[in-house]
PDB file of N, CA and C in Angstrom:
ATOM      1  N   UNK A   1      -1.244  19.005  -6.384  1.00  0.00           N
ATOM      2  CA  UNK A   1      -1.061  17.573  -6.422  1.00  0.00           C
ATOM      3  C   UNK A   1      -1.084  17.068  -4.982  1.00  0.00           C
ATOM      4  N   UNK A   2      -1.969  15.732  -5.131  1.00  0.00           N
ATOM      5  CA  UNK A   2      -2.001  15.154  -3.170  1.00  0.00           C
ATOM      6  C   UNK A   2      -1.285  14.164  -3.281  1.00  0.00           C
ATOM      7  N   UNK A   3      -0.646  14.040  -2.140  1.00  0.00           N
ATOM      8  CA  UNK A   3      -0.084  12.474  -2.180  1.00  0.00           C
ATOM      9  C   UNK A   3      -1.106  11.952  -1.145  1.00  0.00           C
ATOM     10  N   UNK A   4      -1.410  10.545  -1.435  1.00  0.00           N
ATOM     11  CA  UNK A   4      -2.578   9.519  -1.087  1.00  0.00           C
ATOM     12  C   UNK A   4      -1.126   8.636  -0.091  1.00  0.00           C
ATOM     13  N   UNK A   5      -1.677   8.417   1.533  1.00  0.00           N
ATOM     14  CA  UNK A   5      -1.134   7.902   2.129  1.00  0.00           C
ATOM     15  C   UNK A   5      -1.784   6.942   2.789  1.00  0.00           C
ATOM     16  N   UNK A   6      -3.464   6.857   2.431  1.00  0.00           N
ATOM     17  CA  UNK A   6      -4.312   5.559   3.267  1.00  0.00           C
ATOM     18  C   UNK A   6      -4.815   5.226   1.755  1.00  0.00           C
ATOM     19  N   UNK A   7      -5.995   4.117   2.118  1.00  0.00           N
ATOM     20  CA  UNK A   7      -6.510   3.621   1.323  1.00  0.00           C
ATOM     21  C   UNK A   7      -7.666   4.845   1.090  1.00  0.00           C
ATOM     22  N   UNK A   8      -8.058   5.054   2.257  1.00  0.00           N
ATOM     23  CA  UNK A   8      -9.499   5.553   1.707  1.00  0.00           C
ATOM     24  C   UNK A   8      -9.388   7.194   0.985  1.00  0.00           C
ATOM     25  N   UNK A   9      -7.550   7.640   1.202  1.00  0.00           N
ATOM     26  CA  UNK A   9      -7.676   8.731   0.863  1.00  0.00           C
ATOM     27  C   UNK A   9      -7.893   8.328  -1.022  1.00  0.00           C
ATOM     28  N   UNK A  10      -7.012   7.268  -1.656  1.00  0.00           N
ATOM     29  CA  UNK A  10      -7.091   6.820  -2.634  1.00  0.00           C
ATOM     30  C   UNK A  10      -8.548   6.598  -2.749  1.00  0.00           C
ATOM     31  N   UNK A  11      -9.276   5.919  -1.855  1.00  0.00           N
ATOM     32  CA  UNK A  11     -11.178   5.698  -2.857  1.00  0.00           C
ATOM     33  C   UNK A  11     -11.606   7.231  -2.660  1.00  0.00           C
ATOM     34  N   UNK A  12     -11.239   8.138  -1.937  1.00  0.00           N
ATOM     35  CA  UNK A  12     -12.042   9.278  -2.317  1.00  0.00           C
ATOM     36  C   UNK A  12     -11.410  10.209  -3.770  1.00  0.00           C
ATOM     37  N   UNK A  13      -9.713   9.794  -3.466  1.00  0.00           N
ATOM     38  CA  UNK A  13      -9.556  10.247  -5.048  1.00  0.00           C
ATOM     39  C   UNK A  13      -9.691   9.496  -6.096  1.00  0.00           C
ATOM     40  N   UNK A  14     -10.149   8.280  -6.009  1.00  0.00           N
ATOM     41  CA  UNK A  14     -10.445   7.201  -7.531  1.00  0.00           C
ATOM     42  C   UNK A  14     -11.961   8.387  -7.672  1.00  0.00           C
ATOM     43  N   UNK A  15     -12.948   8.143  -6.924  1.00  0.00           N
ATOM     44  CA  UNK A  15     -14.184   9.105  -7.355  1.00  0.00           C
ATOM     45  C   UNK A  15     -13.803  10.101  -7.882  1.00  0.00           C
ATOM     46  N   UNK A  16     -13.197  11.029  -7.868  1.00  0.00           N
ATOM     47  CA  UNK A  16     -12.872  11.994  -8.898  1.00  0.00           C
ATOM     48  C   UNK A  16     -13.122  11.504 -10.428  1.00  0.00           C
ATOM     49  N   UNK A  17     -12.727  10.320 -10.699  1.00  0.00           N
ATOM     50  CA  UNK A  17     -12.406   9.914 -11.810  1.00  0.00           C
ATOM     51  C   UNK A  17     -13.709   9.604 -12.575  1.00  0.00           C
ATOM     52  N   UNK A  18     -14.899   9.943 -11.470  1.00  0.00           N
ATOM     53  CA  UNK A  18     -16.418   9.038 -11.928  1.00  0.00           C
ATOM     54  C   UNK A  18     -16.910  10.687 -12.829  1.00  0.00           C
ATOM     55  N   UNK A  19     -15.985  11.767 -12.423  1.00  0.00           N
ATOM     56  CA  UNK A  19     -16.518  13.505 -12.933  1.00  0.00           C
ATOM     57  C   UNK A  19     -15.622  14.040 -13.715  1.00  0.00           C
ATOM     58  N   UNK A  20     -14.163  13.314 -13.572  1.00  0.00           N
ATOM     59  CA  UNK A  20     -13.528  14.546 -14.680  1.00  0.00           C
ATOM     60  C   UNK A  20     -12.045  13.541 -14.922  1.00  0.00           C
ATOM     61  N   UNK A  21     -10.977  13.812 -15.422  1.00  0.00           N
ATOM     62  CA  UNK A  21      -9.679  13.010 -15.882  1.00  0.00           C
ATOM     63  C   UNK A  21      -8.804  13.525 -14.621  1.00  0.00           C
ATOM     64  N   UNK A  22      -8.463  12.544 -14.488  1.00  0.00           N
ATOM     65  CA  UNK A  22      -7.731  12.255 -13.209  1.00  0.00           C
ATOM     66  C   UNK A  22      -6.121  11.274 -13.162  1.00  0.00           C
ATOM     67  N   UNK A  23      -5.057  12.226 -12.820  1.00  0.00           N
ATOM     68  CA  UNK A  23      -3.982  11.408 -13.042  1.00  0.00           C
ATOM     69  C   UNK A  23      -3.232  10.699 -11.903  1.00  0.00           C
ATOM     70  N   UNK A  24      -2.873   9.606 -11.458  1.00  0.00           N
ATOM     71  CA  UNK A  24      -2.359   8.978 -10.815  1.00  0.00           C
ATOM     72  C   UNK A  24      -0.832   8.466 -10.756  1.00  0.00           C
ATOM     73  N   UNK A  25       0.339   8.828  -9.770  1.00  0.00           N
ATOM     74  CA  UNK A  25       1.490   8.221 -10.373  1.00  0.00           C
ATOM     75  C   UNK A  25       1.721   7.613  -9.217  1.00  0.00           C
ATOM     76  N   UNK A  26       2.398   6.474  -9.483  1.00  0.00           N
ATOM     77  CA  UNK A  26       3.091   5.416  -8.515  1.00  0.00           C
ATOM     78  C   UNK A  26       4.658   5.532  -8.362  1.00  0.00           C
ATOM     79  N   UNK A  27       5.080   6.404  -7.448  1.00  0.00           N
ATOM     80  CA  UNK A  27       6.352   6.711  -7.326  1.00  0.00           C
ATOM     81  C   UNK A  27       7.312   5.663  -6.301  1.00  0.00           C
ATOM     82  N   UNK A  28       8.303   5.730  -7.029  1.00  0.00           N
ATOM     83  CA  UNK A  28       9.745   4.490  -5.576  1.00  0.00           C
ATOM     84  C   UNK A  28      10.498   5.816  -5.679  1.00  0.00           C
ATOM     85  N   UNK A  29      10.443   6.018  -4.239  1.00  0.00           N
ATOM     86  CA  UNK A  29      11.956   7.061  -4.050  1.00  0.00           C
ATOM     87  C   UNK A  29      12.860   6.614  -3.782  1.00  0.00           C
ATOM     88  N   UNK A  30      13.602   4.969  -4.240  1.00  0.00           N
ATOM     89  CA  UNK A  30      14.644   4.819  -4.018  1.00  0.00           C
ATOM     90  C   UNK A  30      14.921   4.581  -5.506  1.00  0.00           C
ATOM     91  N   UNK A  31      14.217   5.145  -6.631  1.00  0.00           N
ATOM     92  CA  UNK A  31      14.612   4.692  -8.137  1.00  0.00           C
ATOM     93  C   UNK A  31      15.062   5.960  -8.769  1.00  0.00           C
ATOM     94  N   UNK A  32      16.354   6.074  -9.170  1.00  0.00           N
ATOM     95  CA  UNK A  32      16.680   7.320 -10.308  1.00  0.00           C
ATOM     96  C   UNK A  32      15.159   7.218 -11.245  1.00  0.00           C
ATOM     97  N   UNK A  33      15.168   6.002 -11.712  1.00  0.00           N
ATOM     98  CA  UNK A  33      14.142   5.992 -13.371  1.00  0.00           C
ATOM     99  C   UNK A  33      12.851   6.717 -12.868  1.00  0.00           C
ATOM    100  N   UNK A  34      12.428   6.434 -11.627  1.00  0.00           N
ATOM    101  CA  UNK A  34      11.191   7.044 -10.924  1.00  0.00           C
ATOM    102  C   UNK A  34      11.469   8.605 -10.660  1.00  0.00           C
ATOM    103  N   UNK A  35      12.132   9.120 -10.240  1.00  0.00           N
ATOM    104  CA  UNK A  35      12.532  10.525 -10.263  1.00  0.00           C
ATOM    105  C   UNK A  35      12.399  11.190 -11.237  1.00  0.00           C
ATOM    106  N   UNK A  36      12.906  10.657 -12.061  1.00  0.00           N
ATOM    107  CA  UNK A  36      13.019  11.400 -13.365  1.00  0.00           C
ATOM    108  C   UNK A  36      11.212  11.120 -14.180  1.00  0.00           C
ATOM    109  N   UNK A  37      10.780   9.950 -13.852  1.00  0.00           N
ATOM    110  CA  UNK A  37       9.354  10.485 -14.497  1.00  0.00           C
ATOM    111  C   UNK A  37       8.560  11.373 -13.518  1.00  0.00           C
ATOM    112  N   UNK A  38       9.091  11.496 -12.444  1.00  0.00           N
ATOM    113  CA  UNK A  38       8.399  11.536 -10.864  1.00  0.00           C
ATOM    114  C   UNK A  38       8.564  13.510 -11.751  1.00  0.00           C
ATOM    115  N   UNK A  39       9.709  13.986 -12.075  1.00  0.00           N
ATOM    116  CA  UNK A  39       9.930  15.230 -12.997  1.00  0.00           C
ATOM    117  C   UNK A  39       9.181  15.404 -13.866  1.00  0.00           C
ATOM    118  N   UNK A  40       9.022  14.588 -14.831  1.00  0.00           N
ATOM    119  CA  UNK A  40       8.030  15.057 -16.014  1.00  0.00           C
ATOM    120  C   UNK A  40       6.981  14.469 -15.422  1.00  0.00           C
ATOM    121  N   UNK A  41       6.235  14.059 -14.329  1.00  0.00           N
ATOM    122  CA  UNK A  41       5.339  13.973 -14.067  1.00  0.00           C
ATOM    123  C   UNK A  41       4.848  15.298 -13.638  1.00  0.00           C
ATOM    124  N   UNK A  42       5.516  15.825 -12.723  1.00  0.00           N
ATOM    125  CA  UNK A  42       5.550  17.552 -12.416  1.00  0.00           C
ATOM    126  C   UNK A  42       4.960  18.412 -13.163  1.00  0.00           C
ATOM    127  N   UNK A  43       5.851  18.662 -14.473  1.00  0.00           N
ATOM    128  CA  UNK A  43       6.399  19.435 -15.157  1.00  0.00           C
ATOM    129  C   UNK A  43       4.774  19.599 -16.042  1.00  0.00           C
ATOM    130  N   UNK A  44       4.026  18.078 -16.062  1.00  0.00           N
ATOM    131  CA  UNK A  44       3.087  18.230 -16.618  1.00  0.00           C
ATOM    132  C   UNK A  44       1.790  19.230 -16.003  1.00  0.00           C
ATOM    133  N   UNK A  45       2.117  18.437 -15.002  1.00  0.00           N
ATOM    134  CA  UNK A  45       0.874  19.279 -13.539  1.00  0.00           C
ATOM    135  C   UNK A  45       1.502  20.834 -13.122  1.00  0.00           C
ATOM    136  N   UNK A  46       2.574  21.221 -13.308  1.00  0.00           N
ATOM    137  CA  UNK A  46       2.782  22.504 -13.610  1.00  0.00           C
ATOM    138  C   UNK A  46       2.509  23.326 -14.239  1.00  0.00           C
ATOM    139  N   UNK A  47       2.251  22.919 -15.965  1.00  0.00           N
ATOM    140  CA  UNK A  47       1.531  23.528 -17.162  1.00  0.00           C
ATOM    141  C   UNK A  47       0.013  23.414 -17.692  1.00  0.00           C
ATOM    142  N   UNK A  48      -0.311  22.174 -16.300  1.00  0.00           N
ATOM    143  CA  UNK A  48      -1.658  22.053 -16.697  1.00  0.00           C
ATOM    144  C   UNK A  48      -2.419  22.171 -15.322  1.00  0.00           C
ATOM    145  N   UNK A  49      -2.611  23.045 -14.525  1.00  0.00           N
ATOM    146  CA  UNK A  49      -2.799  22.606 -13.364  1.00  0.00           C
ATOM    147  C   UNK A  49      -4.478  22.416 -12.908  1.00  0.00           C
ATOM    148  N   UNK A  50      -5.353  22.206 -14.254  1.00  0.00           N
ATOM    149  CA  UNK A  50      -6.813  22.140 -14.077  1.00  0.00           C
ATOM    150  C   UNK A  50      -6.836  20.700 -13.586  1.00  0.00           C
ATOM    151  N   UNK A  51      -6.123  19.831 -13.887  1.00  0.00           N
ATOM    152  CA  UNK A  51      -6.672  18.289 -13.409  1.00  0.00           C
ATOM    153  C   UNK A  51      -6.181  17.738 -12.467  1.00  0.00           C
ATOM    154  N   UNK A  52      -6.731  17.478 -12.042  1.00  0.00           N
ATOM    155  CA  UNK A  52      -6.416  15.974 -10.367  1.00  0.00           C
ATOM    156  C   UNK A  52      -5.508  15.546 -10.767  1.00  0.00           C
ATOM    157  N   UNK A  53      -4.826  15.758  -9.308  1.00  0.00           N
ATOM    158  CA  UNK A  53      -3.307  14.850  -9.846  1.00  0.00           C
ATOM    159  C   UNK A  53      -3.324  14.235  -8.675  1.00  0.00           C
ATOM    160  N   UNK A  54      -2.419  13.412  -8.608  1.00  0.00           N
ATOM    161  CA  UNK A  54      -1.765  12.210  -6.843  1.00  0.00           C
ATOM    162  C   UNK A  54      -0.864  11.677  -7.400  1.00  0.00           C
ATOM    163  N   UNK A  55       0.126  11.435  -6.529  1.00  0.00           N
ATOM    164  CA  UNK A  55       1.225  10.453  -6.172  1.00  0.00           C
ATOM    165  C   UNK A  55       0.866   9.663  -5.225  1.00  0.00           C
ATOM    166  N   UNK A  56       1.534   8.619  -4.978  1.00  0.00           N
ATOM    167  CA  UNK A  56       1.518   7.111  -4.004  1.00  0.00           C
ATOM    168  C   UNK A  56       3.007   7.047  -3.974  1.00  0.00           C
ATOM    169  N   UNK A  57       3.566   7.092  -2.826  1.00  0.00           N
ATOM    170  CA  UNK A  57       5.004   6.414  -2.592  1.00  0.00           C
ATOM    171  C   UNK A  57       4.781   4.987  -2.360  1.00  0.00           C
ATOM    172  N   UNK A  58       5.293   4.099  -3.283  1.00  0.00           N
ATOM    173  CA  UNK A  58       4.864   2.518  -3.207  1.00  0.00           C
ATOM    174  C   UNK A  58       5.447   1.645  -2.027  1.00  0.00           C
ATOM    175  N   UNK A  59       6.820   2.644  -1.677  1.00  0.00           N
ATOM    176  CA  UNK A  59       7.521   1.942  -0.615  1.00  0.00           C
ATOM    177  C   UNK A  59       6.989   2.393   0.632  1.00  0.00           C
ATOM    178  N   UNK A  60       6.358   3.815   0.858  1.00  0.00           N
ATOM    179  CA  UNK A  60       5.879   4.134   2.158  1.00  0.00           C
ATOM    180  C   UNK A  60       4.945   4.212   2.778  1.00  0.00           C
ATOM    181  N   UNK A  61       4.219   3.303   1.686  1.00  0.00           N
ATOM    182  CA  UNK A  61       2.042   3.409   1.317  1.00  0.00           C
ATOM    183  C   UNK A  61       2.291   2.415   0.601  1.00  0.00           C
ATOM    184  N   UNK A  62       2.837   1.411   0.964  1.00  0.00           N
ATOM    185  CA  UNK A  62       2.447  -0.278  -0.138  1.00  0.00           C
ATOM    186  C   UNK A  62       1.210  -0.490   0.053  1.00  0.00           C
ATOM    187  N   UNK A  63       0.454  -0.606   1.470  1.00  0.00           N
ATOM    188  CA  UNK A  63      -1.274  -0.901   0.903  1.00  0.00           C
ATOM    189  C   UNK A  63      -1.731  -0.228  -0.101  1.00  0.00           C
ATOM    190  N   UNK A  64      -1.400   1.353  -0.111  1.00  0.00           N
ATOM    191  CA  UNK A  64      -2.364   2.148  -1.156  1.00  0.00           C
ATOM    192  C   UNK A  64      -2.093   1.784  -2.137  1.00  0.00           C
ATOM    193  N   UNK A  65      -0.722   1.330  -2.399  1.00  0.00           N
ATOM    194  CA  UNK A  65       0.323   1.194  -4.141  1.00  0.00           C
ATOM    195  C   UNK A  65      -0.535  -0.226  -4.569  1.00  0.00           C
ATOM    196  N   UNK A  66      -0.813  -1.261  -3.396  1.00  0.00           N
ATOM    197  CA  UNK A  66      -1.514  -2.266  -3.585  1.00  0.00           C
ATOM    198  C   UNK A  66      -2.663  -2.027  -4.138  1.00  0.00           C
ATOM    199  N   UNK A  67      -3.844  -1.130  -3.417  1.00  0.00           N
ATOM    200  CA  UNK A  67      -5.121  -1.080  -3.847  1.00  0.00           C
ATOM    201  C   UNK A  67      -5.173  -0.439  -5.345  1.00  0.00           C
ATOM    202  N   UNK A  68      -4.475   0.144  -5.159  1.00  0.00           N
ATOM    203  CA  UNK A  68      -4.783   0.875  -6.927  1.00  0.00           C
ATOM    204  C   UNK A  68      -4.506   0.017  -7.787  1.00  0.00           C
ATOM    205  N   UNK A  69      -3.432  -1.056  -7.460  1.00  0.00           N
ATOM    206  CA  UNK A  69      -3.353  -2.056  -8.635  1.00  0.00           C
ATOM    207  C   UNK A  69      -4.641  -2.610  -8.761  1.00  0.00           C
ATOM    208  N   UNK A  70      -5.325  -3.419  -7.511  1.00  0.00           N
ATOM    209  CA  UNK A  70      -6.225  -4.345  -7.559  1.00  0.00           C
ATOM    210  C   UNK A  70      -7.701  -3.538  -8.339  1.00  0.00           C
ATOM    211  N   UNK A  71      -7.368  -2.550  -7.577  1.00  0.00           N
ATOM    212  CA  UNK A  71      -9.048  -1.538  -8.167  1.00  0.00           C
ATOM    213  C   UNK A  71      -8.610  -1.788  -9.683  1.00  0.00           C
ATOM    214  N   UNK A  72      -7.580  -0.711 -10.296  1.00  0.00           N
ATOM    215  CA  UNK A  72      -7.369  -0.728 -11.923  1.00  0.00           C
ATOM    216  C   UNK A  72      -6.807  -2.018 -12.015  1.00  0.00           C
ATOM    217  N   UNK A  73      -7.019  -2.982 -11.659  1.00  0.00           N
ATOM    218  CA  UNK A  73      -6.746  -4.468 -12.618  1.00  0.00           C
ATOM    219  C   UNK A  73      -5.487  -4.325 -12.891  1.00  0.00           C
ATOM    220  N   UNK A  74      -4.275  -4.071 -12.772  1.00  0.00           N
ATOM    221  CA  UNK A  74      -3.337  -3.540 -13.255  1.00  0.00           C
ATOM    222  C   UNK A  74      -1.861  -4.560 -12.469  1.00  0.00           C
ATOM    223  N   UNK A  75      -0.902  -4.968 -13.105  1.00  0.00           N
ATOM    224  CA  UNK A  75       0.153  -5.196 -12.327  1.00  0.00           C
ATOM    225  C   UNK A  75       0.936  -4.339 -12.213  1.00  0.00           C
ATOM    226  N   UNK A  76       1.572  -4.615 -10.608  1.00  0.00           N
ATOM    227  CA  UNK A  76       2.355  -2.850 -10.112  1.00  0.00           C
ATOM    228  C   UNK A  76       3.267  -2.831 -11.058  1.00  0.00           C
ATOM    229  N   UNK A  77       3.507  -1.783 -10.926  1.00  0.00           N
ATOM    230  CA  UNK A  77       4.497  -0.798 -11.649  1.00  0.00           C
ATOM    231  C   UNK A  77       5.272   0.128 -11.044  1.00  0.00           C
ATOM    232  N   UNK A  78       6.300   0.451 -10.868  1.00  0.00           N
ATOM    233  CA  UNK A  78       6.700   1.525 -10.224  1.00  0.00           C
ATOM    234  C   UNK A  78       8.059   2.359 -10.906  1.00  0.00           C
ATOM    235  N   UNK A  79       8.475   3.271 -11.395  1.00  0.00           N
ATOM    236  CA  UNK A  79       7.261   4.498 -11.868  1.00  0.00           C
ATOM    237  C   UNK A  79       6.070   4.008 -12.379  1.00  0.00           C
ATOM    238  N   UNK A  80       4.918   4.330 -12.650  1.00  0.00           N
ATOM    239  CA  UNK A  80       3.978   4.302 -13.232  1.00  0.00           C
ATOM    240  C   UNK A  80       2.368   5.080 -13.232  1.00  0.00           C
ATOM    241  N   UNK A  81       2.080   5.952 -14.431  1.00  0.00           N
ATOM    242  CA  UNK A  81       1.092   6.655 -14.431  1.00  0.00           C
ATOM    243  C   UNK A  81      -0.131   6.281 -14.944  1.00  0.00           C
ATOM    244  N   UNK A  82      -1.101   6.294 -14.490  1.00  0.00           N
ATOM    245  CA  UNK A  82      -2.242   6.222 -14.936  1.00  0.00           C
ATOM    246  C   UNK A  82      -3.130   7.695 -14.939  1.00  0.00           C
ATOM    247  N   UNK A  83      -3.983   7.682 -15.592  1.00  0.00           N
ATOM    248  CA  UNK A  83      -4.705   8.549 -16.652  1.00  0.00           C
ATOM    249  C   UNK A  83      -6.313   7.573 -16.237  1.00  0.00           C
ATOM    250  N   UNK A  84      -6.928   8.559 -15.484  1.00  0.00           N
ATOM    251  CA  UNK A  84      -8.193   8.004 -15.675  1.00  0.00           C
ATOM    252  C   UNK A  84      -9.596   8.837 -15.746  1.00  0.00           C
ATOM    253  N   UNK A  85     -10.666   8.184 -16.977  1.00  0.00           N
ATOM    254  CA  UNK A  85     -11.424   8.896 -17.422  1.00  0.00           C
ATOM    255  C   UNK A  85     -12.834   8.129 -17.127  1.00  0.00           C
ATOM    256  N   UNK A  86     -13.891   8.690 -16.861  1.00  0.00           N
ATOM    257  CA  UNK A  86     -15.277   8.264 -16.611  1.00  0.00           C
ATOM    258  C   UNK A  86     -14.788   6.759 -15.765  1.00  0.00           C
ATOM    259  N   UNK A  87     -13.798   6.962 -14.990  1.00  0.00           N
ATOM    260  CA  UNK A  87     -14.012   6.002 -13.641  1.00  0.00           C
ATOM    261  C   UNK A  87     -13.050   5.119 -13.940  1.00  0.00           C
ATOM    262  N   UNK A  88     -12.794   5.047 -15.619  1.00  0.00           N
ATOM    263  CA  UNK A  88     -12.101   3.933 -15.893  1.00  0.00           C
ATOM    264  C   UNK A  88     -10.534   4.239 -16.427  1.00  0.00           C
ATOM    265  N   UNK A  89      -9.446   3.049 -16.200  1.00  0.00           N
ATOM    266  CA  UNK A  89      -8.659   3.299 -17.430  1.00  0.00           C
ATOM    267  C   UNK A  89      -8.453   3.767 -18.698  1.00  0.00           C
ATOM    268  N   UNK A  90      -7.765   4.528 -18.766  1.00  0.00           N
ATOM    269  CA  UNK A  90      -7.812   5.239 -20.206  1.00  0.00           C
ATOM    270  C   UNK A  90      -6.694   5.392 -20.426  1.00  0.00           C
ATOM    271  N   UNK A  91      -5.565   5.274 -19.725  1.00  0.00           N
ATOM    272  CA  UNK A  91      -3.859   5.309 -20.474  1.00  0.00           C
ATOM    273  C   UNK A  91      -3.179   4.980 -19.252  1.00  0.00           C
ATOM    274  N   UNK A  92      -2.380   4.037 -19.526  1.00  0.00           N
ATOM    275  CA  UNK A  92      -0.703   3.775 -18.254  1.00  0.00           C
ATOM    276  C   UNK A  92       0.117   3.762 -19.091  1.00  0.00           C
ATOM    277  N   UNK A  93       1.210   4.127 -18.465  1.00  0.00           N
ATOM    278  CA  UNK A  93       2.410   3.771 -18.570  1.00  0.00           C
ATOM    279  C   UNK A  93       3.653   3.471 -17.696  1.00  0.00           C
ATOM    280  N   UNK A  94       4.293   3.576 -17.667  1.00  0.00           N
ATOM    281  CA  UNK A  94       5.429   2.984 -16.732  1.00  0.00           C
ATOM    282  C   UNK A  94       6.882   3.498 -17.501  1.00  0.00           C
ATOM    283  N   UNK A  95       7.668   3.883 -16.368  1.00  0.00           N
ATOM    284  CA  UNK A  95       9.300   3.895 -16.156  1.00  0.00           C
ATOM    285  C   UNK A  95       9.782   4.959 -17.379  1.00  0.00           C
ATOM    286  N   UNK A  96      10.521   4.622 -18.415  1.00  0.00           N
ATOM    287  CA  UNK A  96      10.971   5.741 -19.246  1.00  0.00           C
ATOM    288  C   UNK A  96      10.400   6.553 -19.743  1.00  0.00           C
ATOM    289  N   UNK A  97       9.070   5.985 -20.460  1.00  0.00           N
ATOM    290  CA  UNK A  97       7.967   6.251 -21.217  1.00  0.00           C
ATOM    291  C   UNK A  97       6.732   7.541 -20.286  1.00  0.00           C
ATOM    292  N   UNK A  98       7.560   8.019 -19.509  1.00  0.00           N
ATOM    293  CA  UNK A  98       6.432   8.871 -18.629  1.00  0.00           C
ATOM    294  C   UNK A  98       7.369   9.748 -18.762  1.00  0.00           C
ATOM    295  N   UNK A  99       6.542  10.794 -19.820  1.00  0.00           N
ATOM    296  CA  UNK A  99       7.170  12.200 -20.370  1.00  0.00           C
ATOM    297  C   UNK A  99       6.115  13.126 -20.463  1.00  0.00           C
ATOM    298  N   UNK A 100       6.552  14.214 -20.326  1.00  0.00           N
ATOM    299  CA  UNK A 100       5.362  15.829 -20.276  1.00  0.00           C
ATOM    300  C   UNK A 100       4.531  15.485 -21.531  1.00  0.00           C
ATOM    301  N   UNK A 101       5.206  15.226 -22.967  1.00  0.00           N
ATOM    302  CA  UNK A 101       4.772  15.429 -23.870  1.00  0.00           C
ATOM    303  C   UNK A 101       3.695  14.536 -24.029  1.00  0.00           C
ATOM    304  N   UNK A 102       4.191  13.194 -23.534  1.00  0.00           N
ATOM    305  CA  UNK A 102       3.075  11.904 -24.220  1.00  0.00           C
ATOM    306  C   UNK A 102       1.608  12.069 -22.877  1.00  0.00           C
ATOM    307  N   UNK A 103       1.863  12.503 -21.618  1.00  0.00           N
ATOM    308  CA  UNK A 103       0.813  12.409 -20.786  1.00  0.00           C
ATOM    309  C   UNK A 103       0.275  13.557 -21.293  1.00  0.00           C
ATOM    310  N   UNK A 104       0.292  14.885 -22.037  1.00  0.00           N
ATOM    311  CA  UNK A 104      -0.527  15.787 -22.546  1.00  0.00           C
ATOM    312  C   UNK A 104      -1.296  14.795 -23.656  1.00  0.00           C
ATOM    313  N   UNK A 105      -0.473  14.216 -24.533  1.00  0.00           N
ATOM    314  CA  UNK A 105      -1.453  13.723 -25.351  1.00  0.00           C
ATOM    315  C   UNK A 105      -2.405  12.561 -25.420  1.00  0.00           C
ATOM    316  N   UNK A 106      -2.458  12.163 -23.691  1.00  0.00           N
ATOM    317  CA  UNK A 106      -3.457  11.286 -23.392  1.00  0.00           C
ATOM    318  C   UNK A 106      -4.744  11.843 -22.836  1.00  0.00           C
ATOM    319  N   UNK A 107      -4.355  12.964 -22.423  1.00  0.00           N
ATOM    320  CA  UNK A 107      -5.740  13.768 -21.265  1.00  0.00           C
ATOM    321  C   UNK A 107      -6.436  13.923 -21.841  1.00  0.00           C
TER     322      UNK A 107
END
């Protein structure tokens, strides 16, 4: 798993997304609720470790946390995962709702 700390490290990992499923999480390390998906965000990329993964710290990389909103059309979120397939959106979620079980059954 990379953590994305510029913009352009984020456009070279959005391209990933133009070849294979690619997961994205938007982490606050000053949020318990973010930790804890920031865990089963892990836990997933631990048992699955064939797919692209990244984190964004939103508080320590707000441009990058910015661009990914604007690229995926998306209002921020923080926790929040995205799931992306042939370039595009294909599943978010946000805050409680980011569990091992439900991001397996989006990939």
């Amino acid at each position: 798993m990379e953590e994305l700390k510029t913009v352009q490290e984020w456009e070279t990992f959005k391209e990933k997304a133009t070849e294979q499923t690619v997961l994205v999480f938007k982490h606050s390390t000053q949020c318990p609720v973010s930790a804890e998906a920031f865990e089963e965000f892990q836990a997933f990329t631990s048992d699955n470790p064939t797919y692209a993964t990244a984190f964004v710290k939103v508080i320590e990389s707000r441009p990058v946390s910015n661009q990914i909103a604007e690229d995926l059309g998306t209002v921020h979120k923080s926790p929040q995962l995205f799931v992306l397939k042939n370039g595009q959106v294909h599943w978010t979620e946000s805050h409680w709702n980011i569990k091992n079980k439900a991001i397996a059954e989006q990939v």
